[in-house]
N, C-alpha and C. Protein backbone atom coordinates (compact mmCIF):
# COMPACT_ATOMS: atom_id res chain seq x y z
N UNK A 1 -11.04 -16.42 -5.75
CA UNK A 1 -10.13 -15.74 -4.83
C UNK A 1 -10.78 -14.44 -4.36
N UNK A 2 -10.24 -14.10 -2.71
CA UNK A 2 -11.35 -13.03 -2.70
C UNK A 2 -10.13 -11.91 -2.07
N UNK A 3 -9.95 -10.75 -1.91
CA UNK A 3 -9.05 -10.15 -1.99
C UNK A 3 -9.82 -8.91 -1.07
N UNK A 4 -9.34 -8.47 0.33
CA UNK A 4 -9.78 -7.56 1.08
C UNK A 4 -8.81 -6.07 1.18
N UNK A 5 -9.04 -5.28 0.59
CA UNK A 5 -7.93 -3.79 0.13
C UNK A 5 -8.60 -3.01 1.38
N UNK A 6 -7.67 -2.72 2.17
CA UNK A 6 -7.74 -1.48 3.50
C UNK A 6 -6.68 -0.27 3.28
N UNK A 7 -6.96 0.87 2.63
CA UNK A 7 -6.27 1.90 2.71
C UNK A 7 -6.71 3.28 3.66
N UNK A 8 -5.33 4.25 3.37
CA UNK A 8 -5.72 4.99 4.83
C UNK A 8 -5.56 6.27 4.43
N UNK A 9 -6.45 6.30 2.72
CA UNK A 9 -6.18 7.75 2.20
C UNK A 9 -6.55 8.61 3.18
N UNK A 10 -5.99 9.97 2.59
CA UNK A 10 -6.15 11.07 3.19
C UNK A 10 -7.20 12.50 2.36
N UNK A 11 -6.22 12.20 1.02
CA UNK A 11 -6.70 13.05 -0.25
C UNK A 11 -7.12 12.49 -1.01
N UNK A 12 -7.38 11.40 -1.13
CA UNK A 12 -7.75 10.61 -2.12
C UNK A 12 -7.04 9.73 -3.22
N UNK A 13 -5.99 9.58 -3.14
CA UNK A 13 -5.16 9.54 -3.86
C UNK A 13 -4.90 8.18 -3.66
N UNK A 14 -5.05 7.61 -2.45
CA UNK A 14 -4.95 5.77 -2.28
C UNK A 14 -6.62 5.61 -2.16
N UNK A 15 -7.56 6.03 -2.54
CA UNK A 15 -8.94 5.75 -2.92
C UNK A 15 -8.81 5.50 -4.44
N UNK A 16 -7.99 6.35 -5.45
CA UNK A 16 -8.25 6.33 -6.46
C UNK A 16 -7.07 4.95 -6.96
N UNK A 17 -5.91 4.77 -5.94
CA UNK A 17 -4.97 3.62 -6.49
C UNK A 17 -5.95 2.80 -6.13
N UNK A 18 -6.64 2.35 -4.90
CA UNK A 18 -7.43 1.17 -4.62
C UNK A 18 -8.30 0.86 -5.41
N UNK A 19 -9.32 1.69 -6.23
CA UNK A 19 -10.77 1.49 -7.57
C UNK A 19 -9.17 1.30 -8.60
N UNK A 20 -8.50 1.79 -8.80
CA UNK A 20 -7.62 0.93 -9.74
C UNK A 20 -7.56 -0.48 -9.73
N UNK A 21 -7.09 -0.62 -9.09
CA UNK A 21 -6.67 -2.10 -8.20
C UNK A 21 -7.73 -3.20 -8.61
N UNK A 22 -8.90 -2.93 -8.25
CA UNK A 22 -9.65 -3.06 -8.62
C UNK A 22 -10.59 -3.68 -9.39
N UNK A 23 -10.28 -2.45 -10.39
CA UNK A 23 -11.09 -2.77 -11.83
C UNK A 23 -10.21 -3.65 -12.33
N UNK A 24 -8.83 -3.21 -12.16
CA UNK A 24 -7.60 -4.28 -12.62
C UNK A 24 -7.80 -6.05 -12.25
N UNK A 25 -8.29 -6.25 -10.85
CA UNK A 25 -8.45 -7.34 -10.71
C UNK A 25 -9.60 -7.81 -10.99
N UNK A 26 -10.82 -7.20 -11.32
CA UNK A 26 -11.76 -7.64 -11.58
C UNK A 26 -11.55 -8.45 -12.99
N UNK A 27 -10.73 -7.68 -13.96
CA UNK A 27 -10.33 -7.53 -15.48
C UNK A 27 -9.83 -9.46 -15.29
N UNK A 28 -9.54 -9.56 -14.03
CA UNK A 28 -8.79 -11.46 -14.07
C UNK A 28 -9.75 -12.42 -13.18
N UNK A 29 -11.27 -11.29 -12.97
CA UNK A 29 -12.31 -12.22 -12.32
C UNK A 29 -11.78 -12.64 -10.97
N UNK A 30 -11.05 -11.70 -10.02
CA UNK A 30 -10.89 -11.71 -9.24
C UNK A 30 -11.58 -10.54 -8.45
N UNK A 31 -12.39 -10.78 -6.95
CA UNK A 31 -13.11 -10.04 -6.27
C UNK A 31 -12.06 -9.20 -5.33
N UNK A 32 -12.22 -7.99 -5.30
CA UNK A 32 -11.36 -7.02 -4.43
C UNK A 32 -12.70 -6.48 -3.56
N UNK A 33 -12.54 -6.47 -2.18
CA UNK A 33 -13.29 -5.35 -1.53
C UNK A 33 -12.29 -4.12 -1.44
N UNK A 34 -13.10 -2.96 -1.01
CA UNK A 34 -11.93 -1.86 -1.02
C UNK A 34 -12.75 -1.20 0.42
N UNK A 35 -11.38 -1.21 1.67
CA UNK A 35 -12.25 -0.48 2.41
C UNK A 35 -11.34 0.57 3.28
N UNK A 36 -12.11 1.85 3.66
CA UNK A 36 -10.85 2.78 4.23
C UNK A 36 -10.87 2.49 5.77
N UNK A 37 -9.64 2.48 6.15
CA UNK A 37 -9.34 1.67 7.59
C UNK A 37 -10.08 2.23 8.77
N UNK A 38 -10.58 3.44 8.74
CA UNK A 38 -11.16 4.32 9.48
C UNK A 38 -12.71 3.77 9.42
N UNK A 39 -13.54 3.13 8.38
CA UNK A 39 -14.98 2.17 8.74
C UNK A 39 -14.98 0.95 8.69
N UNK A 40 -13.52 0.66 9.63
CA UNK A 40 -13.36 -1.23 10.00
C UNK A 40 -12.62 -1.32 10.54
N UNK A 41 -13.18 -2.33 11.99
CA UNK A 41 -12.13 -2.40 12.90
C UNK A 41 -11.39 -3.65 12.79
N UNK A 42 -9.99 -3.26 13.23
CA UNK A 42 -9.27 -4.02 12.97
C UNK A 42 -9.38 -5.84 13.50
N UNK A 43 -10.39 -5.82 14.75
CA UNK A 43 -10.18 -7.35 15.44
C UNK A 43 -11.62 -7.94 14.29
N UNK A 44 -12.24 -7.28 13.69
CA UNK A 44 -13.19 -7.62 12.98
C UNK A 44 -13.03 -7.74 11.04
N UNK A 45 -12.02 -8.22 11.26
CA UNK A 45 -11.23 -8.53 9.70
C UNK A 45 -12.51 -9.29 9.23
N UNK A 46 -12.78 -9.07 7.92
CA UNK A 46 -13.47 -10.51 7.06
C UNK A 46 -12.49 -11.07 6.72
N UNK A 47 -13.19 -12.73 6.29
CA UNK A 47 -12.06 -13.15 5.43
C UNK A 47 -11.40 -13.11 4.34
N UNK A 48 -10.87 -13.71 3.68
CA UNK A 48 -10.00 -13.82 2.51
C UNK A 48 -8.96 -14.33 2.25
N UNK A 49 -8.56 -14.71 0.66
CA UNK A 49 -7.19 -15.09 0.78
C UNK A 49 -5.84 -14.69 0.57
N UNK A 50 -6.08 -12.80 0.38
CA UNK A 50 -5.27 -11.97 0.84
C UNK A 50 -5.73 -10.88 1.15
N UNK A 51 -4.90 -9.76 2.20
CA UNK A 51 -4.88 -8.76 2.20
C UNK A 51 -4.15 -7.63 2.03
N UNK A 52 -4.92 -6.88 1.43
CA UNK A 52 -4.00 -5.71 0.85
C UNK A 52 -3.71 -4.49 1.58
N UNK A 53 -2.90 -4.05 2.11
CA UNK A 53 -2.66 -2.62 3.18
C UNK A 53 -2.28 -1.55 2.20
N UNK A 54 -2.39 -0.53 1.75
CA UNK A 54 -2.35 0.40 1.80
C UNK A 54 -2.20 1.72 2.22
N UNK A 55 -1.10 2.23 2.72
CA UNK A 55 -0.88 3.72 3.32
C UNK A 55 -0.16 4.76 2.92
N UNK A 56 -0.23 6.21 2.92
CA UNK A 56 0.53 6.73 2.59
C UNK A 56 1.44 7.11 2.94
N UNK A 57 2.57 7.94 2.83
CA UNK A 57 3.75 8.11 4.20
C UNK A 57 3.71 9.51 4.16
N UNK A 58 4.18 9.75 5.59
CA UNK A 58 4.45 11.11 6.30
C UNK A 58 5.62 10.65 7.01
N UNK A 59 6.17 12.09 6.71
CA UNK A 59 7.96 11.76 6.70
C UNK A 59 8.47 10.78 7.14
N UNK A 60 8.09 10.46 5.55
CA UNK A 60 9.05 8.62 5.55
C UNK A 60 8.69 7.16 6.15
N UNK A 61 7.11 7.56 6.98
CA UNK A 61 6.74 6.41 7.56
C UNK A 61 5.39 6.26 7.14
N UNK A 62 4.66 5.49 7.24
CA UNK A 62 3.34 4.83 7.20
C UNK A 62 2.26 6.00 8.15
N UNK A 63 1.59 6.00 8.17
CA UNK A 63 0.52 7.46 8.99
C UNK A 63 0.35 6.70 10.37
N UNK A 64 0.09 6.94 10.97
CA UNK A 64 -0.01 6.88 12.63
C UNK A 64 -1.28 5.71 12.97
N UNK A 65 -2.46 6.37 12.31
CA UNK A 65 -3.55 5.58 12.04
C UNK A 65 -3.21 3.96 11.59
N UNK A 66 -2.91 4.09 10.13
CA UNK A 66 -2.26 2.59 9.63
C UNK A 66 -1.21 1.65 10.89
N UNK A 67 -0.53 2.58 11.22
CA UNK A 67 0.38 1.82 12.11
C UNK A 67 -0.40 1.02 13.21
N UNK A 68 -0.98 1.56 13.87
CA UNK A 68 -1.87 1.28 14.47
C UNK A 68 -3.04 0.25 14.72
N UNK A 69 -3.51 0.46 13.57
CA UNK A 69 -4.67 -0.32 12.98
C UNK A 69 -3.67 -1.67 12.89
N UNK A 70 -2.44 -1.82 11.66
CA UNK A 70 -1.96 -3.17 11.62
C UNK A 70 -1.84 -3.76 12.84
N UNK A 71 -0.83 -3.18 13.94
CA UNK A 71 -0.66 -3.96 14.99
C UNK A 71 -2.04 -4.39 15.39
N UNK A 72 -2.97 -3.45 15.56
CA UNK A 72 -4.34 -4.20 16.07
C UNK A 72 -5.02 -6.01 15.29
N UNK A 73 -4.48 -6.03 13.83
CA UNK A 73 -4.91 -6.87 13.46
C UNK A 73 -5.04 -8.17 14.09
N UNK A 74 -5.51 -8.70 13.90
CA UNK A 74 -5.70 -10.52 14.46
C UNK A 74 -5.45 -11.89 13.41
N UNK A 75 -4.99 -11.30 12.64
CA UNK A 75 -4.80 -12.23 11.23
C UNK A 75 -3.58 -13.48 11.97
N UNK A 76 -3.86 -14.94 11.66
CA UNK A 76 -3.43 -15.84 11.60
C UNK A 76 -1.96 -16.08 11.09
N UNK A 77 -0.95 -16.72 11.58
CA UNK A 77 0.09 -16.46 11.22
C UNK A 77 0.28 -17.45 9.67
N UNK A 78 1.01 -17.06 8.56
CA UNK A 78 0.84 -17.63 7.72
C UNK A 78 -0.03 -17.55 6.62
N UNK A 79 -0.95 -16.40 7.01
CA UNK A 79 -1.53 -15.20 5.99
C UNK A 79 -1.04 -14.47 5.62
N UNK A 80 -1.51 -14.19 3.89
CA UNK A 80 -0.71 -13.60 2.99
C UNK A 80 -1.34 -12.13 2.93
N UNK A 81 -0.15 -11.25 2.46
CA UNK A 81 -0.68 -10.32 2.28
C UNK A 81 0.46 -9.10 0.92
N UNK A 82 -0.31 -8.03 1.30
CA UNK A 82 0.41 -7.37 -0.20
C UNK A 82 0.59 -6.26 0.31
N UNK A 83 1.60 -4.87 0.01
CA UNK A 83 1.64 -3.78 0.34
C UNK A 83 1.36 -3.18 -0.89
N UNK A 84 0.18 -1.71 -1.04
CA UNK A 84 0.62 -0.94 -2.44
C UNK A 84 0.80 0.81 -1.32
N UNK A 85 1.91 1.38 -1.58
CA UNK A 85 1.83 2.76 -1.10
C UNK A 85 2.06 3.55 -1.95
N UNK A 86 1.50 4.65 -1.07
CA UNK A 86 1.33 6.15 -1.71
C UNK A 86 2.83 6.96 -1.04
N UNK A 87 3.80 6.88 -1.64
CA UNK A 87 4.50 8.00 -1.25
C UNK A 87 5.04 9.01 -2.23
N UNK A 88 5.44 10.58 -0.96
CA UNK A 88 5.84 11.13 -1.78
C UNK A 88 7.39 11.02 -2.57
N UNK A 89 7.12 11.70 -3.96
CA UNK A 89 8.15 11.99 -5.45
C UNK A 89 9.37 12.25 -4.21
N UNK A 90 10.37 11.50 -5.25
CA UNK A 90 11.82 12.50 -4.56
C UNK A 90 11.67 13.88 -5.90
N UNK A 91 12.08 15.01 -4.45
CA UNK A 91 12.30 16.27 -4.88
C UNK A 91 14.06 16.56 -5.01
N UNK A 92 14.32 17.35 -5.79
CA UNK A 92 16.03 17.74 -5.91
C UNK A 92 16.21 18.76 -4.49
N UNK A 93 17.33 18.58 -4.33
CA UNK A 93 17.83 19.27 -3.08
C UNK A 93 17.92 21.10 -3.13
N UNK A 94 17.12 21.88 -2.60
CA UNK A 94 17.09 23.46 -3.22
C UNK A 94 18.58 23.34 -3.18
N UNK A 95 19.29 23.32 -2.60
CA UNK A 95 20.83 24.00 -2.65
C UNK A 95 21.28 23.52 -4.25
N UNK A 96 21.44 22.50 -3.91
CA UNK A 96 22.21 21.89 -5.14
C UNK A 96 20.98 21.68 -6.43
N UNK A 97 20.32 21.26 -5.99
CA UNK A 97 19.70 20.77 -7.32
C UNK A 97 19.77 19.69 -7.84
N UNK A 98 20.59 18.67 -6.93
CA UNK A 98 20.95 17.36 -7.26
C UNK A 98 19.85 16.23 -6.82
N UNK A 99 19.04 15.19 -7.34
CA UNK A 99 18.26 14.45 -7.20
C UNK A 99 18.68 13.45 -6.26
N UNK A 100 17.88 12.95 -5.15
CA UNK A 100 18.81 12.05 -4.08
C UNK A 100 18.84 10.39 -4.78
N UNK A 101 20.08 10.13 -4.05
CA UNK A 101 20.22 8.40 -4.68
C UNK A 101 19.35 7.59 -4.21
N UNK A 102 19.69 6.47 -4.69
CA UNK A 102 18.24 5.09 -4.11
C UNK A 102 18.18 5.23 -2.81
N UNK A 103 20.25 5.15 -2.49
CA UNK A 103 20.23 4.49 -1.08
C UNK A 103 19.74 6.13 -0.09
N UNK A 104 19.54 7.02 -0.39
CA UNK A 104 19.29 8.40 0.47
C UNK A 104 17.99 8.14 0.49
N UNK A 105 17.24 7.51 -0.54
CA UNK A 105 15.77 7.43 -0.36
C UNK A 105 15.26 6.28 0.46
N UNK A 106 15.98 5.45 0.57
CA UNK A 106 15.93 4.44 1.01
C UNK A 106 16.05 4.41 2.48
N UNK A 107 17.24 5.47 3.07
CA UNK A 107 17.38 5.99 4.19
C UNK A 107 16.01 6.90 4.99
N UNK A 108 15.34 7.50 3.99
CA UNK A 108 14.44 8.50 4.51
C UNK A 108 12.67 7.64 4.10
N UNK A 109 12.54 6.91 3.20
CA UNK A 109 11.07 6.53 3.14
C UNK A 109 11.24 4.69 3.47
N UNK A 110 10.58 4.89 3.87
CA UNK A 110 10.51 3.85 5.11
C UNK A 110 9.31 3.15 5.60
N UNK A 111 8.10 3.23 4.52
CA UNK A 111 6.64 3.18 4.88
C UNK A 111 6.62 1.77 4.73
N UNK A 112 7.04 1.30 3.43
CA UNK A 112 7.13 -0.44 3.34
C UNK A 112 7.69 -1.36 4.17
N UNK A 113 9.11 -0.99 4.45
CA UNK A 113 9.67 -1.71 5.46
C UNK A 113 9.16 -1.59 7.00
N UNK A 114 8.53 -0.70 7.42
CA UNK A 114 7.81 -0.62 8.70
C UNK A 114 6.64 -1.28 8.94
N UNK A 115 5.91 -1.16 7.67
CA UNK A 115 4.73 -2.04 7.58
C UNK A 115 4.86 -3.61 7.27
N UNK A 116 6.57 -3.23 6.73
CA UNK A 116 6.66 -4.91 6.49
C UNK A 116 6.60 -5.72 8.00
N UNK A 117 7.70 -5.15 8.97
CA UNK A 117 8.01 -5.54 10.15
C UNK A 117 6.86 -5.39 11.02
N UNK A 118 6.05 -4.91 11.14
CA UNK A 118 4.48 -4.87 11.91
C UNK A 118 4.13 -6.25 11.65
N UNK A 119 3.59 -6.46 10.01
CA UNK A 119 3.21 -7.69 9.90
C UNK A 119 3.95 -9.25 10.11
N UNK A 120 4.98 -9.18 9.41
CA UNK A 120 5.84 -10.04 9.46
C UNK A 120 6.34 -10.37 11.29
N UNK A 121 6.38 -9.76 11.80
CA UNK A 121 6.63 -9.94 13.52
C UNK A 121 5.19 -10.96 13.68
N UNK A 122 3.82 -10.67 13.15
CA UNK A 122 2.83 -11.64 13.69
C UNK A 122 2.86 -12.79 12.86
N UNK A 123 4.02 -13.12 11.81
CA UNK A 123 3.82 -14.65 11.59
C UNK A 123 3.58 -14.27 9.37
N UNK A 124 2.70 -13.07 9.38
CA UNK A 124 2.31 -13.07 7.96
C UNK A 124 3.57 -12.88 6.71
N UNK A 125 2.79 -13.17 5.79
CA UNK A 125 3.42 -13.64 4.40
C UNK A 125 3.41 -12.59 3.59
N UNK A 126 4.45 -11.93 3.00
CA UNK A 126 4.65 -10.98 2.05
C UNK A 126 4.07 -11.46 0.78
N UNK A 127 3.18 -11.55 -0.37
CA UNK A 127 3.28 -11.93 -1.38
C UNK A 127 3.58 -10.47 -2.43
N UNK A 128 3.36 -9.40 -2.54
CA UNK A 128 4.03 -8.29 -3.29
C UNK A 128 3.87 -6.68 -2.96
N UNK A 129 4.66 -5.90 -3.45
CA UNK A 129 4.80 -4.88 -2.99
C UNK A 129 4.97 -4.03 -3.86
N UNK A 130 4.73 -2.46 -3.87
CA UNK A 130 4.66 -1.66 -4.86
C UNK A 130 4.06 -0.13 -4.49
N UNK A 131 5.11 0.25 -5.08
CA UNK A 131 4.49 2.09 -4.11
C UNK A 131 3.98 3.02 -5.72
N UNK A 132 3.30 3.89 -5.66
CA UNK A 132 2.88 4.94 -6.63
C UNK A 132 3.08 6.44 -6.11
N UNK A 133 4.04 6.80 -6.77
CA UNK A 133 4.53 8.50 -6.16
C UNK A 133 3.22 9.50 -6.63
N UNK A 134 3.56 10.42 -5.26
CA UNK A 134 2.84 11.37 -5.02
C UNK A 134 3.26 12.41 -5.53
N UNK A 135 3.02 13.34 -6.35
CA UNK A 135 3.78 14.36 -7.09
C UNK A 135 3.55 15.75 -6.19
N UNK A 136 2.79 16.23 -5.64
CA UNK A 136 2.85 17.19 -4.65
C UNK A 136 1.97 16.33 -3.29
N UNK A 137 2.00 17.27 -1.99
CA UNK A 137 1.46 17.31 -0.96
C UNK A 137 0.18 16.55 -1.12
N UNK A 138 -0.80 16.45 -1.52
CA UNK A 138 -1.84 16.58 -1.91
C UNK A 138 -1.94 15.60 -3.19
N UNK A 139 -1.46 15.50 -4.04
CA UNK A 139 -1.44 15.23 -5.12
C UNK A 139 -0.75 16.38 -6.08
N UNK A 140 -1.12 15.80 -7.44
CA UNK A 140 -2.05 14.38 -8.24
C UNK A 140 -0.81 13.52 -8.04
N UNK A 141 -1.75 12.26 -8.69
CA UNK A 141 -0.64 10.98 -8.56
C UNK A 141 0.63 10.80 -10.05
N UNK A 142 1.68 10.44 -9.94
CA UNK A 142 2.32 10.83 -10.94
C UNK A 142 2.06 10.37 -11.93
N UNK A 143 2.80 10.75 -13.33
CA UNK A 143 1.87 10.26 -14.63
C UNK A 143 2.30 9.12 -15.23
N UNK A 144 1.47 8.30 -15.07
CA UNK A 144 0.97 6.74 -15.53
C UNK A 144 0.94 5.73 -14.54
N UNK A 145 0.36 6.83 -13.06
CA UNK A 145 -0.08 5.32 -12.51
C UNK A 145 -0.74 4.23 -12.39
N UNK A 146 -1.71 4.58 -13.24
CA UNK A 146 -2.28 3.39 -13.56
C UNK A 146 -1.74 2.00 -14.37
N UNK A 147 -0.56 2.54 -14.88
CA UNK A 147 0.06 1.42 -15.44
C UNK A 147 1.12 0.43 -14.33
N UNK A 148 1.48 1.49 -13.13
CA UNK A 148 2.05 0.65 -12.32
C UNK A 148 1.06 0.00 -11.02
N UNK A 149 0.20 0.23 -11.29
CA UNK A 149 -1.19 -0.13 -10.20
C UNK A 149 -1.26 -2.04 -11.23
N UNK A 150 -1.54 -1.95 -12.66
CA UNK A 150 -1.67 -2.45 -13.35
C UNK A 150 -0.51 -3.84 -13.40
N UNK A 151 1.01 -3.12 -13.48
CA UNK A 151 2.00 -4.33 -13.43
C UNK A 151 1.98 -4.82 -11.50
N UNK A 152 1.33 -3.81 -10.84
CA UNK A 152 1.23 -4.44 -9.19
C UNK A 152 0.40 -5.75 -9.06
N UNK A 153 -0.88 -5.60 -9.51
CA UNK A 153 -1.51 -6.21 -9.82
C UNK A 153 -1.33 -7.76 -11.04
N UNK A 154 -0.61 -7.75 -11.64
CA UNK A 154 -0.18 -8.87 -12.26
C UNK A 154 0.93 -9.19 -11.66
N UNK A 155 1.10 -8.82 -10.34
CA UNK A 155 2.37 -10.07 -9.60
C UNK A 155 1.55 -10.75 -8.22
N UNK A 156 0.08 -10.39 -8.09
CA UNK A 156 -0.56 -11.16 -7.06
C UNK A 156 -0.80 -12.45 -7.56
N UNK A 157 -0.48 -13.46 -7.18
CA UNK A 157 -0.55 -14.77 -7.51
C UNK A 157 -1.86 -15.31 -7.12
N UNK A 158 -2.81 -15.42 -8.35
CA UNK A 158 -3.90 -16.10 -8.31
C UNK A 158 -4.01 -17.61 -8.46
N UNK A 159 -4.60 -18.42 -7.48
CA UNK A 159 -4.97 -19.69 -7.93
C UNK A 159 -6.20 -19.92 -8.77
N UNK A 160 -5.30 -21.19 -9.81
CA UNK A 160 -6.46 -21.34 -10.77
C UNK A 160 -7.27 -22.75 -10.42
């Protein structure tokens, strides 16, 4: 199985989930390329038998670039693919201090479902999804992502 990872770090922070990813799939003898969307154009996909998108969000959406780049893709309808994002931690509200609910977050980050509907409009196949919070602006990534990079990675369905 060969597995093509396009992320659209900024800080590094979906460079360092993607070499996760990775080593993780290597660990099941599965080949990952890892490449940042900015040295590959989009009508010039290699192949594979999935692909992995990667982006981070700015308020609440996918980066401008990523958006972009997907629609450009040329992928076949009925190709599979995977989302892992970088977004940011919910913060408590200064006034109150109260932490927002699923559904308020759900209202405001929005990077998966946008990227879902990009792809999914050309025909492609969701096979899994999975975000890793950003703990400030910048970073670092929150603590133990590697363990959820890790359970992301054991829901890609490999053929044996």
């Amino acid at each position: 199985m060969k597995i093509e990872y396009f992320h659209a770090s900024k800080y590094g922070n979906g460079a360092m989930v993607a070499e996760e990813f990775k080593k993780q799939m290597a660990a099941r003898e599965v080949m990952v390329h890892v490449h940042h969307i900015r040295d590959v154009r989009p009508k010039e996909m290699p192949p594979a038998d999935l692909y992995l998108f990667s982006s981070p969000g700015r308020m609440g959406k996918p980066i401008g670039r990523m958006r972009r780049f997907l629609k450009k893709v040329p992928l076949p309808s009925g190709t599979k693919y995977a989302l892992l994002t970088t977004e940011g931690a919910p913060q408590p509200n200064k006034k109150t201090g109260r932490m927002p609910t699923e559904e308020e977050l759900a209202k405001w980050q929005r990077v998966r479902p946008i990227m879902n509907g990009i792809l999914q409009e050309k025909g492609l196949i969701n096979v899994a999804e999975g975000k890793i919070l950003v703990t400030g602006l910048k970073g670092p990534l929150e603590e133990g992502w590697q363990k959820k990079v890790e359970i992301f990675a054991s829901q890609i369905p490999i053929p044996r």
